[in-house]
Protein backbone atom coordinates (compact mmCIF):
# COMPACT_ATOMS: atom_id res chain seq x y z
CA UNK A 1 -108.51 -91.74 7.39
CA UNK A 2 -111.05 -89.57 5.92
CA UNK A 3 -113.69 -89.45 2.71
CA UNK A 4 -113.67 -86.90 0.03
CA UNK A 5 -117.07 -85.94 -1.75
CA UNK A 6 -117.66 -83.68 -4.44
CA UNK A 7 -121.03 -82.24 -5.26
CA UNK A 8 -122.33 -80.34 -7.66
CA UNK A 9 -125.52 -77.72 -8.02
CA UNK A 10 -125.77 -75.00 -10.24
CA UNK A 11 -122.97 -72.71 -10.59
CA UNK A 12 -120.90 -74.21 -7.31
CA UNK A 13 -118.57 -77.12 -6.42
CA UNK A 14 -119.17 -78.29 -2.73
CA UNK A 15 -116.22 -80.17 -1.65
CA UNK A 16 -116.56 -82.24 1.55
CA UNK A 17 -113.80 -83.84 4.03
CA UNK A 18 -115.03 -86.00 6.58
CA UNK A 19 -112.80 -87.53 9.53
CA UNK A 20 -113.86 -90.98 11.72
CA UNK A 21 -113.65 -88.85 14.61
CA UNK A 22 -116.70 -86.92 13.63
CA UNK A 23 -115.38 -83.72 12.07
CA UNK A 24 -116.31 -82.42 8.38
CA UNK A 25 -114.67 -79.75 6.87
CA UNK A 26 -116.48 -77.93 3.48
CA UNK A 27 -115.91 -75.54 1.08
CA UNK A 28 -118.01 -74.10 -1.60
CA UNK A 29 -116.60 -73.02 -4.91
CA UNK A 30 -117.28 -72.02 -8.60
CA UNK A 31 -116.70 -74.82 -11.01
CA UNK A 32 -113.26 -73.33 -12.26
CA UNK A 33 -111.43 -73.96 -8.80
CA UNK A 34 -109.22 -77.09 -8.80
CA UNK A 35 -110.35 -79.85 -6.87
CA UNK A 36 -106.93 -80.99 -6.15
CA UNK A 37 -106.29 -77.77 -3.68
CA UNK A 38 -109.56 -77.27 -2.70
CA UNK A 39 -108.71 -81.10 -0.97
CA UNK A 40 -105.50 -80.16 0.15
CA UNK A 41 -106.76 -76.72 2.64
CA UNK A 42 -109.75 -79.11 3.45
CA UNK A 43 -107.23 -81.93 4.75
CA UNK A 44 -104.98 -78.98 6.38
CA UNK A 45 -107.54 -77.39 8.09
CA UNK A 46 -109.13 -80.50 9.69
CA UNK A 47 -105.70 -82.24 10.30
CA UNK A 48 -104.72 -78.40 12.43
CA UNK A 49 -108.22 -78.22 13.89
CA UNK A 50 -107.92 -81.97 15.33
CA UNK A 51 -104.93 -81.34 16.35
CA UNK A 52 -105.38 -78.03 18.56
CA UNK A 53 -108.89 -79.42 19.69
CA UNK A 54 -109.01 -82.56 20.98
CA UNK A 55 -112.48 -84.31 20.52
CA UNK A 56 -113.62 -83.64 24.28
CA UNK A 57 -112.90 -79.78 23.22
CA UNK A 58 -115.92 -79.53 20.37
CA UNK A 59 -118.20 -82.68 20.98
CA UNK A 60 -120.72 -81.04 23.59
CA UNK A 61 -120.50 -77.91 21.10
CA UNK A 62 -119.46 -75.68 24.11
CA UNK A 63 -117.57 -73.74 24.73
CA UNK A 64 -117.78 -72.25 21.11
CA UNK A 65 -114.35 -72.88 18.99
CA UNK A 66 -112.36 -70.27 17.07
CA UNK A 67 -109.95 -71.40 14.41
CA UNK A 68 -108.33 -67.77 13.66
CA UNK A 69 -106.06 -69.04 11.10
CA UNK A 70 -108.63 -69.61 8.86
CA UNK A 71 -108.78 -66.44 7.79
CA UNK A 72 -105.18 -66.27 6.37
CA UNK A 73 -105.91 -69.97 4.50
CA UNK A 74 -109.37 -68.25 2.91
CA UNK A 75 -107.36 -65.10 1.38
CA UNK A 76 -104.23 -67.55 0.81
CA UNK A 77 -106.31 -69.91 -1.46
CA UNK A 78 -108.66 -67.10 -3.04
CA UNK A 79 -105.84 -67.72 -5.79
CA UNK A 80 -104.99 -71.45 -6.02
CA UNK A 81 -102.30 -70.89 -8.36
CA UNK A 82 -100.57 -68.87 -5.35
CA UNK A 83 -101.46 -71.57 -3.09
CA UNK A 84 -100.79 -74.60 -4.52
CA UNK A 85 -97.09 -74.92 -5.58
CA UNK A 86 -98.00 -77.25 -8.28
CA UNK A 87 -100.21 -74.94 -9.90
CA UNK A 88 -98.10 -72.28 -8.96
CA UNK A 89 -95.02 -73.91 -11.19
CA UNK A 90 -97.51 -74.90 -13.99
CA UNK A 91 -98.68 -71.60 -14.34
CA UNK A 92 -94.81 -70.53 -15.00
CA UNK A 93 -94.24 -72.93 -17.30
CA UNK A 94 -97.16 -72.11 -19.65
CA UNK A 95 -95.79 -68.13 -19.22
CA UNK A 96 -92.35 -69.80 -20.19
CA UNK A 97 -93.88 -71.51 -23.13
CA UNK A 98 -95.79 -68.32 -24.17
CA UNK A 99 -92.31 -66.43 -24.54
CA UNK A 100 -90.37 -69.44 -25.81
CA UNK A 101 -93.15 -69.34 -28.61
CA UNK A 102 -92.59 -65.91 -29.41
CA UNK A 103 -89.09 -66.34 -29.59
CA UNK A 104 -88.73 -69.02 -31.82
CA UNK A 105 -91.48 -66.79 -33.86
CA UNK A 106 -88.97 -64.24 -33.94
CA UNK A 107 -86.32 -66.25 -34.57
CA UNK A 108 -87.66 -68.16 -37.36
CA UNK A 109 -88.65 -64.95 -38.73
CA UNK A 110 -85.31 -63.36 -38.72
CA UNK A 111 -83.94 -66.78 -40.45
CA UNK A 112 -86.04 -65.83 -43.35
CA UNK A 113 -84.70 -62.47 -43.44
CA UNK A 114 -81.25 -63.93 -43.38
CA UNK A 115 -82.24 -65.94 -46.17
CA UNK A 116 -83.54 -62.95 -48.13
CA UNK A 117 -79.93 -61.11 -47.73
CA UNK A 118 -78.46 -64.58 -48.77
CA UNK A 119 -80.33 -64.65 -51.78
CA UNK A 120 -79.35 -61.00 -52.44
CA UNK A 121 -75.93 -61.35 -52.05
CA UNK A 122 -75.74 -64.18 -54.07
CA UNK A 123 -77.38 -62.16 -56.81
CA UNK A 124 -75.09 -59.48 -56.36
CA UNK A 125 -72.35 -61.67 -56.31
CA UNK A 126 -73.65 -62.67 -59.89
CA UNK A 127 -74.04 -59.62 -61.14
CA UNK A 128 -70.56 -58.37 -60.16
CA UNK A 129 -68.89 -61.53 -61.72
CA UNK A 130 -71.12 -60.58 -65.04
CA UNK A 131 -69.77 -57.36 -64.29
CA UNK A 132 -66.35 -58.29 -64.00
CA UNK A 133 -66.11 -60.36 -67.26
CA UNK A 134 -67.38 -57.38 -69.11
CA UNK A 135 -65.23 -54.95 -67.95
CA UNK A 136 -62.51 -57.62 -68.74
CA UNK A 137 -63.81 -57.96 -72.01
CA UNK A 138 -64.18 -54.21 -72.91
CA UNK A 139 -60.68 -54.28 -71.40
CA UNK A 140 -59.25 -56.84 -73.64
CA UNK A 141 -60.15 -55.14 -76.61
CA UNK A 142 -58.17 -51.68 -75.74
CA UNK A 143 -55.06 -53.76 -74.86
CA UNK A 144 -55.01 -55.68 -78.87
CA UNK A 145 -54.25 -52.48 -80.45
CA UNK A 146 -51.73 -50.04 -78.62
CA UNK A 147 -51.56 -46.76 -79.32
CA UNK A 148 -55.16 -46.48 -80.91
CA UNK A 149 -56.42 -44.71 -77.74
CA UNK A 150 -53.97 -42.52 -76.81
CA UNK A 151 -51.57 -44.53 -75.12
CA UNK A 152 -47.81 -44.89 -75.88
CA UNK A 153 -46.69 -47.10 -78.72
CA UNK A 154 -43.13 -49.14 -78.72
């Protein structure tokens, strides 16, 4: 129904959409703007223009034609991540993925800090056992011979 032709020339993308009934729609950007929705306001813009102006409208080129909608597409698309909902979701997703990073970042890091208090404990956990089996041990010798530190004999 219509060709798509991409140029470029320097620092600028010139993206073309022609129709068979004789109308070409263009649009000049930097290198960085997505092809994909610079085609899409191209087709929407011809498609609406054909459609509110029939051919015997704009072929003798009078009376001039005004397309005020235009306007609101050129500030809509100044961002195509706004316009395009594609774009629009990727862009979310690789925020999403920035977070989800962090987090797991964070996570991971805590997980090592759990396994730092695991390791303590576990040494604690020794040292109160060693503890344990000496006091028992110092203990056991006081209870062989009664009365030799002051307690009561039988």
């Amino acid at each position: 129904m219509g060709t798509l032709v991409i140029n470029q020339l320097l620092d600028f993308t010139f993206h073309a959409y022609g129709r068979s009934e004789g109308v070409c729609g263009i649009i000049i950007s930097d290198h960085a703007y997505p092809a994909l929705v610079a085609h899409q306001l191209l087709s929407k813009v011809v498609d609406e223009f054909l459609e509110a102006n029939p051919r015997s409208s704009w072929e003798t080129g009078e009376p001039r034609i005004v397309m005020p909608q235009l306007k609101e597409y050129i500030d809509k698309y100044q961002d195509p991540h706004q316009a395009d909902s594609i774009l629009k979701i990727q862009k979310e997703l690789d925020e999403t993925k920035i977070v989800l990073h962090k987090t797991i970042e964070s996570v991971l890091q805590r997980g090592e800090k759990i396994d730092d208090l695991v390791q303590k404990s576990d040494g604690l956990s020794a040292q109160s056992k060693m503890f344990y089996q000496q006091a028992k041990k110092n203990n056991s010798c006081c209870s062989e011979e009664p009365g030799k530190y002051g307690g009561i004999d039988g």
